[in-house]
PDB file of N, CA and C in Angstrom:
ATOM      1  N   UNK A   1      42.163 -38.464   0.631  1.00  0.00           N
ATOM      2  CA  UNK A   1      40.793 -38.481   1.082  1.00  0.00           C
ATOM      3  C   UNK A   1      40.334 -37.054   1.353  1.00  0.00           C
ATOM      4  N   UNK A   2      39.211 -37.122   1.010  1.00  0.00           N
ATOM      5  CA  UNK A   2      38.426 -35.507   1.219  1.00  0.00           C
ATOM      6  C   UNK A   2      37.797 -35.351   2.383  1.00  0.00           C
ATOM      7  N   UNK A   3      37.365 -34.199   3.044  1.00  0.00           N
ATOM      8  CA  UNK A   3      37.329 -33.667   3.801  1.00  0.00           C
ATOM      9  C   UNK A   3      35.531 -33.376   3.704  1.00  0.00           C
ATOM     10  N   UNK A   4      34.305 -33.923   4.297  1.00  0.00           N
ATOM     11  CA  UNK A   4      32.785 -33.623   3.781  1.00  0.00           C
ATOM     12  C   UNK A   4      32.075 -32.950   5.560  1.00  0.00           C
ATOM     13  N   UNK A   5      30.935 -32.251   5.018  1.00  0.00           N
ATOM     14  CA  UNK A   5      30.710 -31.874   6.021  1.00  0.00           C
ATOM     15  C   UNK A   5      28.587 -32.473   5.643  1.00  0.00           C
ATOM     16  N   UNK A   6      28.613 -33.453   6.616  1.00  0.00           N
ATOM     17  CA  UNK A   6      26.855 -34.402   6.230  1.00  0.00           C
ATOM     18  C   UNK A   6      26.076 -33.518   7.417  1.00  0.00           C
ATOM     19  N   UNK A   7      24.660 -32.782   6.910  1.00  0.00           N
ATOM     20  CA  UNK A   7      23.701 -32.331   8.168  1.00  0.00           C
ATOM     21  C   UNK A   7      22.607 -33.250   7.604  1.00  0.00           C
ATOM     22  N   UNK A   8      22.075 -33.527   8.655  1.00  0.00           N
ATOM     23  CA  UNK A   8      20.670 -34.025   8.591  1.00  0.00           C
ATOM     24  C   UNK A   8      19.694 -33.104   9.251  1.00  0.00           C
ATOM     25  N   UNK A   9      19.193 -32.677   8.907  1.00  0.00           N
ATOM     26  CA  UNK A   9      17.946 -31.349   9.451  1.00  0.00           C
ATOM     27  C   UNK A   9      16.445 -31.715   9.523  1.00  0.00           C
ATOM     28  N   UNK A  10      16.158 -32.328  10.740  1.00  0.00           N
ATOM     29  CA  UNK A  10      14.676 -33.245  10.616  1.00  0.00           C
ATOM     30  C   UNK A  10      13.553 -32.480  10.124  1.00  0.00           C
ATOM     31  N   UNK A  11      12.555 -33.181   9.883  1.00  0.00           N
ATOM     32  CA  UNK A  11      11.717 -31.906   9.610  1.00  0.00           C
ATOM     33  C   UNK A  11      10.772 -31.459  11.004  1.00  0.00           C
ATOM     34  N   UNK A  12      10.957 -30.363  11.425  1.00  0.00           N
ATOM     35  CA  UNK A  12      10.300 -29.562  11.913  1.00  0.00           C
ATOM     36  C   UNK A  12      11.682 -29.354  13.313  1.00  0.00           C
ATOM     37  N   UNK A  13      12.539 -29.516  13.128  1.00  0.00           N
ATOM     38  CA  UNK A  13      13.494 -28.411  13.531  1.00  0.00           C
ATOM     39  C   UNK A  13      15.079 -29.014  13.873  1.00  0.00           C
ATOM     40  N   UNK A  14      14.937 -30.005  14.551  1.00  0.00           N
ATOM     41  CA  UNK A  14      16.257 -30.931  14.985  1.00  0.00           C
ATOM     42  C   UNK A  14      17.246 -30.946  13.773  1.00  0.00           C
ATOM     43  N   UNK A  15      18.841 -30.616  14.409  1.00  0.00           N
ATOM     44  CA  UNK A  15      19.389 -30.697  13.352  1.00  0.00           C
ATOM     45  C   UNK A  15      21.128 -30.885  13.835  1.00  0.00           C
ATOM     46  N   UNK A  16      21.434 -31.838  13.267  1.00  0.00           N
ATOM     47  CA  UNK A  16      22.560 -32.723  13.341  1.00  0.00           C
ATOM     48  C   UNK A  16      23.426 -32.420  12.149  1.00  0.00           C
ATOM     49  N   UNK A  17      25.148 -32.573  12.522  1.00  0.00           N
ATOM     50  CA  UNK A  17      25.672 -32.642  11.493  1.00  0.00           C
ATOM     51  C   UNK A  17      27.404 -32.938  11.712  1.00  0.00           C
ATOM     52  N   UNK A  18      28.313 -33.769  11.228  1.00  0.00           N
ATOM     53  CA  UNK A  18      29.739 -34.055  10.894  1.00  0.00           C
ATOM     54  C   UNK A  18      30.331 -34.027   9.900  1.00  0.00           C
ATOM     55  N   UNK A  19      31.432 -34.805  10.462  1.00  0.00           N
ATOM     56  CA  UNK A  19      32.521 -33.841   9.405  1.00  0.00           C
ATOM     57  C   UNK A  19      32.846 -35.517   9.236  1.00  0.00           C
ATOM     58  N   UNK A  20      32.976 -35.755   7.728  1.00  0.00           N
ATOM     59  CA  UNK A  20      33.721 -37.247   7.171  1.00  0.00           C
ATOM     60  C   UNK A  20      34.860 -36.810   6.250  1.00  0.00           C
ATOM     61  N   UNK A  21      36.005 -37.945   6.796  1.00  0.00           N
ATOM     62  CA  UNK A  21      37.228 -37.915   5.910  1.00  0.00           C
ATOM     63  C   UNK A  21      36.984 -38.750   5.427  1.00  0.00           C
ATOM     64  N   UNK A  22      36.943 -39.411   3.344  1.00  0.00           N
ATOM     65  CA  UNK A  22      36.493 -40.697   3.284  1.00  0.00           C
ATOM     66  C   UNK A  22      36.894 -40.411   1.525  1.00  0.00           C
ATOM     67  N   UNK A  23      37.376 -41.175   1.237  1.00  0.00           N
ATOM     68  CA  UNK A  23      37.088 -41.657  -0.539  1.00  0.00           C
ATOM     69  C   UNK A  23      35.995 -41.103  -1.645  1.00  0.00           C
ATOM     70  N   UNK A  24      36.710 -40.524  -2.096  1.00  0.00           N
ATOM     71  CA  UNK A  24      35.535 -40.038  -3.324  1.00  0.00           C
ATOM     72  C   UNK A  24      34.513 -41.224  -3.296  1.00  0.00           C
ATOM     73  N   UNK A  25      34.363 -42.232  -3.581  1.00  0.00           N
ATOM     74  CA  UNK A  25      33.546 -43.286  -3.839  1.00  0.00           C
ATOM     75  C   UNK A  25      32.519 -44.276  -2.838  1.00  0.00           C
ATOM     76  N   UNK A  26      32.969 -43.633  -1.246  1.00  0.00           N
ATOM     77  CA  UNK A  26      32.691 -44.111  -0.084  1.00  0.00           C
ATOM     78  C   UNK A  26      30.965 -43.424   0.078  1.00  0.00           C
ATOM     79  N   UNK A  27      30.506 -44.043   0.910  1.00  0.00           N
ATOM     80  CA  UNK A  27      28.942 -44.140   1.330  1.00  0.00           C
ATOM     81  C   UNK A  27      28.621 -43.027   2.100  1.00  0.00           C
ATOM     82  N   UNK A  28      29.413 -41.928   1.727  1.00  0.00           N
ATOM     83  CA  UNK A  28      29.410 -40.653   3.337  1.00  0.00           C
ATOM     84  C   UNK A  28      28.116 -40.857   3.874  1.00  0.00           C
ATOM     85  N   UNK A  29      26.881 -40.869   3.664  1.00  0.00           N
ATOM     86  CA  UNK A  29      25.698 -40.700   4.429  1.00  0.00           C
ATOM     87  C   UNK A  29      25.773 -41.661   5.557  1.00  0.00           C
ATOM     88  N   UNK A  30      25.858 -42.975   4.835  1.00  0.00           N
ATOM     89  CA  UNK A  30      26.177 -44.168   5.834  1.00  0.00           C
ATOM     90  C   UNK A  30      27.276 -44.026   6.780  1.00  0.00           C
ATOM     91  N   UNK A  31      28.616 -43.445   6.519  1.00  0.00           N
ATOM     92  CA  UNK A  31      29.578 -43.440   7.358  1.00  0.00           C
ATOM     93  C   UNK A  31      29.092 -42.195   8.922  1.00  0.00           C
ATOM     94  N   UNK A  32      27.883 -41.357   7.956  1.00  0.00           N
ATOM     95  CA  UNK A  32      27.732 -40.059   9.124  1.00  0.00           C
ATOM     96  C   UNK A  32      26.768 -40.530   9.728  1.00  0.00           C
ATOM     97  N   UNK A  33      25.962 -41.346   9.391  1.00  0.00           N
ATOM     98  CA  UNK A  33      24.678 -41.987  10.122  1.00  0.00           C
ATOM     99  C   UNK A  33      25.510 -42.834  11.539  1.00  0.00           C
ATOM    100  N   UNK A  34      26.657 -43.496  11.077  1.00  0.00           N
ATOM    101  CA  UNK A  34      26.794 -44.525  11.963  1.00  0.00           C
ATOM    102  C   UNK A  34      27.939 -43.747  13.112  1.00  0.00           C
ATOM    103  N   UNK A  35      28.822 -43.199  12.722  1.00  0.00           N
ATOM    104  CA  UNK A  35      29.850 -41.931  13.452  1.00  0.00           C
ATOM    105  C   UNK A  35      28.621 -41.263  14.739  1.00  0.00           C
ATOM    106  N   UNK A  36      27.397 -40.707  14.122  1.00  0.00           N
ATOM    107  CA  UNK A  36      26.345 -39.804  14.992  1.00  0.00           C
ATOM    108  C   UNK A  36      25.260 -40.715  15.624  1.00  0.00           C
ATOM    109  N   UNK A  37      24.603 -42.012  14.984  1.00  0.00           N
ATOM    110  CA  UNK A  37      23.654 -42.787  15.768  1.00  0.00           C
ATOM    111  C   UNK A  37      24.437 -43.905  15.905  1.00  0.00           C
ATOM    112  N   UNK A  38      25.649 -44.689  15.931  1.00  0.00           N
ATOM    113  CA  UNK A  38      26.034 -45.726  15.888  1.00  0.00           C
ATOM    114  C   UNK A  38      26.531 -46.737  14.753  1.00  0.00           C
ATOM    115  N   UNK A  39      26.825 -47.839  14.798  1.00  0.00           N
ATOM    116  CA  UNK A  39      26.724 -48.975  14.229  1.00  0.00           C
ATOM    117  C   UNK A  39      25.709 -49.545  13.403  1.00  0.00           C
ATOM    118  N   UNK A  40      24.716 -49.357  14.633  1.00  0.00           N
ATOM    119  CA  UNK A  40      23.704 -50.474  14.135  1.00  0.00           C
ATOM    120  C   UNK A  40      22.578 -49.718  13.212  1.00  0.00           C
ATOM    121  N   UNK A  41      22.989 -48.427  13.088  1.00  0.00           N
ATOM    122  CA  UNK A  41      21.873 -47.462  12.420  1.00  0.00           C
ATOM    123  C   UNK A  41      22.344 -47.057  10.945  1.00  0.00           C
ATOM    124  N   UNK A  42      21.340 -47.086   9.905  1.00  0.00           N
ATOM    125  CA  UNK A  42      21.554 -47.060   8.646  1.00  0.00           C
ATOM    126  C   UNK A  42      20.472 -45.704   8.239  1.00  0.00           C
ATOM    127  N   UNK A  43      20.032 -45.319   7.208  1.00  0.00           N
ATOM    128  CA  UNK A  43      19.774 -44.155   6.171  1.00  0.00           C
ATOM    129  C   UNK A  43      18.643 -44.677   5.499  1.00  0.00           C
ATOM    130  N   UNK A  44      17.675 -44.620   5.375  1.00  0.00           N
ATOM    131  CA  UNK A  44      16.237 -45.220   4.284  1.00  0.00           C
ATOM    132  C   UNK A  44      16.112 -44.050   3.720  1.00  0.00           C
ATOM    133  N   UNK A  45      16.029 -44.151   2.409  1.00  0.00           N
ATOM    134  CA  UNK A  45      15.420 -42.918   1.304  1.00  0.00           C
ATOM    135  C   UNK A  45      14.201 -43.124   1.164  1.00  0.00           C
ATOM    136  N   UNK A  46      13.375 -41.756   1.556  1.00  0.00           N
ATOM    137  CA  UNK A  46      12.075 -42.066   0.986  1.00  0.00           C
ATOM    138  C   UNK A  46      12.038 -42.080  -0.004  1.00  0.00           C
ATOM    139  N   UNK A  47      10.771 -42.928  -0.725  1.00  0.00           N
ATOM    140  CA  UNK A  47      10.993 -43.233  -2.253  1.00  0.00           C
ATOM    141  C   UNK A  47      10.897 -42.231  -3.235  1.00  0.00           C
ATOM    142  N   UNK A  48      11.465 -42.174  -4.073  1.00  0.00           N
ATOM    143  CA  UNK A  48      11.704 -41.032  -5.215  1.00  0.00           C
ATOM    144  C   UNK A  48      12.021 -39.603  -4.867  1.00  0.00           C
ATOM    145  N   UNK A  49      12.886 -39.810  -3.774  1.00  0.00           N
ATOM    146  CA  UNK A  49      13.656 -38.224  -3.095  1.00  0.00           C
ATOM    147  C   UNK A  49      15.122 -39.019  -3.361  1.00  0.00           C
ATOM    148  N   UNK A  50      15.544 -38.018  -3.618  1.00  0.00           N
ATOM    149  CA  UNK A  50      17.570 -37.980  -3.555  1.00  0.00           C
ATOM    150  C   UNK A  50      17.466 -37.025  -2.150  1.00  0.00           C
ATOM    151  N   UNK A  51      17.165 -36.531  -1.480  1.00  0.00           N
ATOM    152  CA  UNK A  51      17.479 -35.736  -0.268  1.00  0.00           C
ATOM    153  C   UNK A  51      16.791 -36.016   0.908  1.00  0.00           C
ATOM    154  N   UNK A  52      15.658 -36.822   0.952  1.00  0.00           N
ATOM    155  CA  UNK A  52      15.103 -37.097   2.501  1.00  0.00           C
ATOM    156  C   UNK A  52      14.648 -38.379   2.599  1.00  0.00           C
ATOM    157  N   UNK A  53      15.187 -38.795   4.114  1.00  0.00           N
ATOM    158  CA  UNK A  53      15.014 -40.279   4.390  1.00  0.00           C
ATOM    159  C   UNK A  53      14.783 -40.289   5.975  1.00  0.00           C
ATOM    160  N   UNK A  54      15.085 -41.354   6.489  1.00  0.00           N
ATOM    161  CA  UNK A  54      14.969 -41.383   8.074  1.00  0.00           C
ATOM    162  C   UNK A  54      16.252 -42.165   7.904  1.00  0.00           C
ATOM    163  N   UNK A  55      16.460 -42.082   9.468  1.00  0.00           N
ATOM    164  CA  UNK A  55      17.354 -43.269  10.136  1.00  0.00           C
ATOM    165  C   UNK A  55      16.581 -44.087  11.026  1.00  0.00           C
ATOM    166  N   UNK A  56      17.056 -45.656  10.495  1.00  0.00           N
ATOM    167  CA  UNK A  56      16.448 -46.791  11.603  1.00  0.00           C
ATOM    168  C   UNK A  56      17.717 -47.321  12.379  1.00  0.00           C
ATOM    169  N   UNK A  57      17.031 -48.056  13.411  1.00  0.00           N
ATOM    170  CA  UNK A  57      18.052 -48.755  13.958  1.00  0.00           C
ATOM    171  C   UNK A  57      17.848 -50.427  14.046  1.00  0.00           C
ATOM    172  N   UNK A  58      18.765 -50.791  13.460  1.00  0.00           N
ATOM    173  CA  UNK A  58      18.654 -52.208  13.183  1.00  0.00           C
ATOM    174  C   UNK A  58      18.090 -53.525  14.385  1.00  0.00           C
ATOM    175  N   UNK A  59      17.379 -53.993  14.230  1.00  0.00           N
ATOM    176  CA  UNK A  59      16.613 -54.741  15.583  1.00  0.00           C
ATOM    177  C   UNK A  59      17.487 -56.099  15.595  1.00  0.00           C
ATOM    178  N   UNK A  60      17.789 -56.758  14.129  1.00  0.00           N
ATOM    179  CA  UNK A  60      19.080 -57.807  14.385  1.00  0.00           C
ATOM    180  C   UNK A  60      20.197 -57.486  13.157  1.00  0.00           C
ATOM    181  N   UNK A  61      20.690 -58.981  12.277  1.00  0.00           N
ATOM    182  CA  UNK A  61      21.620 -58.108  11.749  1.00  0.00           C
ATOM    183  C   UNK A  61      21.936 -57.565  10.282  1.00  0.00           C
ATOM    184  N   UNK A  62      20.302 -57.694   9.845  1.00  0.00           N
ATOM    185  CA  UNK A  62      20.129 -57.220   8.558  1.00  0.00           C
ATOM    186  C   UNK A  62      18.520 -56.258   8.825  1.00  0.00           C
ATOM    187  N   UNK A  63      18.933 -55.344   8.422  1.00  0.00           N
ATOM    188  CA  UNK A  63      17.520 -54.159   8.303  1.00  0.00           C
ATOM    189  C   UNK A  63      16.275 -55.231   7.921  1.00  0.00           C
ATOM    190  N   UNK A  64      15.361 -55.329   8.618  1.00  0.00           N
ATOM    191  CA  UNK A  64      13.791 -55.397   8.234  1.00  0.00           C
ATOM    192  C   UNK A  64      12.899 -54.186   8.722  1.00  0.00           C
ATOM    193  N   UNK A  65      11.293 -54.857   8.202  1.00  0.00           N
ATOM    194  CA  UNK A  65      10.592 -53.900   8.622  1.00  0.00           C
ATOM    195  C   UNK A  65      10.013 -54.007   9.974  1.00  0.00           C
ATOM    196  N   UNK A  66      10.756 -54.861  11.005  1.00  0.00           N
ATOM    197  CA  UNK A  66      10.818 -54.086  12.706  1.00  0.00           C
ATOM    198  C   UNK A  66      11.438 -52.982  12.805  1.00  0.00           C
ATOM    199  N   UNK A  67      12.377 -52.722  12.524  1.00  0.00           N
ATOM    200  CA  UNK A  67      13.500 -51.760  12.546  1.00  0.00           C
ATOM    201  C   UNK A  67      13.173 -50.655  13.346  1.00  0.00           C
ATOM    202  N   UNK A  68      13.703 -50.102  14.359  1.00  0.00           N
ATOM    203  CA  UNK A  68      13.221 -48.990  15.129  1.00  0.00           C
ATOM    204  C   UNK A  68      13.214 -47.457  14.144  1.00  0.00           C
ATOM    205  N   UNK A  69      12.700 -47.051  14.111  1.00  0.00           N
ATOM    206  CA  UNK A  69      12.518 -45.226  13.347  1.00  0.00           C
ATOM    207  C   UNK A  69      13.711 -45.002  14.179  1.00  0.00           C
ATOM    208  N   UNK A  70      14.790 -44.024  14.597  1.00  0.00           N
ATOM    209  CA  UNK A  70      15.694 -43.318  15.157  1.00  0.00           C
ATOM    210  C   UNK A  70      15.361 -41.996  15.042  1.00  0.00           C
ATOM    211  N   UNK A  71      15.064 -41.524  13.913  1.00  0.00           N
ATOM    212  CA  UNK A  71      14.609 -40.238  13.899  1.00  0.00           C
ATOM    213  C   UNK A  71      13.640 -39.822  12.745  1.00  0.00           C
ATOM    214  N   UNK A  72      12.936 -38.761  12.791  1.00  0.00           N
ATOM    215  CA  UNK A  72      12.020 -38.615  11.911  1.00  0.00           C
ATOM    216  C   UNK A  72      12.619 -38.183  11.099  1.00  0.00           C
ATOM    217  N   UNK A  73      11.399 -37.547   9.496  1.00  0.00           N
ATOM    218  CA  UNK A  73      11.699 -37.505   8.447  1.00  0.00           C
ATOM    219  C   UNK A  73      12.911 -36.453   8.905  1.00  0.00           C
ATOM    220  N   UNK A  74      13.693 -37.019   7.789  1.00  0.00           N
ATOM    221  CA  UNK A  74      14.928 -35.825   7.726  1.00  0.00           C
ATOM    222  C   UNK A  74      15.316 -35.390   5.920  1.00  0.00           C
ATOM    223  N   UNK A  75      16.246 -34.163   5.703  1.00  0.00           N
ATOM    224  CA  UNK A  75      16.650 -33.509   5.202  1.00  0.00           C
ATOM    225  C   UNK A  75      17.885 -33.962   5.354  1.00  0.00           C
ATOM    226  N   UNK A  76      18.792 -34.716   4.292  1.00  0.00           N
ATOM    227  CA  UNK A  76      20.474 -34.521   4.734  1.00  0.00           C
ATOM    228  C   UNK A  76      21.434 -34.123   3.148  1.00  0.00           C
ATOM    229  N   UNK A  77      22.161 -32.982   3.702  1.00  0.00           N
ATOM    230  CA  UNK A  77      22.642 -32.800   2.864  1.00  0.00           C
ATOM    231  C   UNK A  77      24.838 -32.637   2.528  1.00  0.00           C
ATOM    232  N   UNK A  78      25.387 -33.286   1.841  1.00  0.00           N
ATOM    233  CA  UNK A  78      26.768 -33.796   1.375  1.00  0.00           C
ATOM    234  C   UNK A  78      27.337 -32.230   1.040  1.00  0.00           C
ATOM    235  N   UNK A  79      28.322 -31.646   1.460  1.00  0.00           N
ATOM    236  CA  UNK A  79      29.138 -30.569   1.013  1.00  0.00           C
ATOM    237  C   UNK A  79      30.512 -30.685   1.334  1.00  0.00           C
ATOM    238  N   UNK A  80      31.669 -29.863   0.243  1.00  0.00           N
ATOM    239  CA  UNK A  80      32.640 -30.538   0.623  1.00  0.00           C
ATOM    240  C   UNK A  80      33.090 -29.332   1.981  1.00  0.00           C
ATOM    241  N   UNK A  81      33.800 -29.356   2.799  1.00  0.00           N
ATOM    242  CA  UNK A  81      34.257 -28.973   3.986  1.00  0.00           C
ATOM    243  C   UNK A  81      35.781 -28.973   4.184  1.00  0.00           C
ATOM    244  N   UNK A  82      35.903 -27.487   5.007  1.00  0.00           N
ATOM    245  CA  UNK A  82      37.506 -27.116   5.081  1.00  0.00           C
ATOM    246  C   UNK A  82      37.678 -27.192   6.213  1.00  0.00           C
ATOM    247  N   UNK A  83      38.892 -27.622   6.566  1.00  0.00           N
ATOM    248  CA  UNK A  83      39.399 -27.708   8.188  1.00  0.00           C
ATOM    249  C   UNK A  83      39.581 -26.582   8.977  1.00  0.00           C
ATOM    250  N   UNK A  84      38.849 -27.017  10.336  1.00  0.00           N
ATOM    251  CA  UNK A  84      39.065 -26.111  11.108  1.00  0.00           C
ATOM    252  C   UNK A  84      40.234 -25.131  11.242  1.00  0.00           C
ATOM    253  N   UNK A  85      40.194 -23.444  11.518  1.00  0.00           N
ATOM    254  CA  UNK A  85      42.440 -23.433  11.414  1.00  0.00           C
ATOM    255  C   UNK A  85      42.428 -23.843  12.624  1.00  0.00           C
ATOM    256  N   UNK A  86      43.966 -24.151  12.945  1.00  0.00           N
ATOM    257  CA  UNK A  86      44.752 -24.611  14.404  1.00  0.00           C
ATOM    258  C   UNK A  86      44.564 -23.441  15.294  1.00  0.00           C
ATOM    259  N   UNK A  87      44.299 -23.276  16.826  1.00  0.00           N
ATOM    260  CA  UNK A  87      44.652 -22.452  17.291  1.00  0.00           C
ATOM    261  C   UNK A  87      46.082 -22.735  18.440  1.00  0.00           C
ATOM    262  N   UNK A  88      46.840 -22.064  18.208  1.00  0.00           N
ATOM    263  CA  UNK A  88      48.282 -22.144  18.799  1.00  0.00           C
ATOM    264  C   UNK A  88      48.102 -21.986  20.227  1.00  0.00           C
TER     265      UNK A  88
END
């Protein structure tokens, strides 16, 4: 498993970001959405962007359009990431 480093950078300044160990083939956005807002919070792409979406938070147990906003428009972007060194 690889080593990713996910920021989400809202627009107009807030800016979040982790570190996922996970499967070439795994959902990193989803895994960093839920690691940093929870469980119950998922990733919406605005339409026809590959790079900016919001996070909602789920009101029961499938996303509709109640869904709380969590955060505004955001910027998130996938890079791969090297481990911290150890300090002795």
């Amino acid at each position: 498993m690889s080593l990713y480093l996910v920021s989400f950078a809202e627009h107009g300044g807030y800016r979040c970001q982790c570190r996922i160990r996970a499967a070439a083939g795994a959902d990193h956005i989803t895994l960093a959405v839920q690691k940093i807002w929870g469980a119950q919070c998922y990733w919406s792409w605005v339409s026809g962007s590959d790079t900016d979406g919001r996070v909602y938070q789920r009101v029961g147990e499938e996303p509709t359009p109640d869904d709380i906003p969590h955060t505004g428009w955001a910027t998130v972007q996938l890079k791969p990431a090297r481990r911290r060194p150890r300090s002795d």
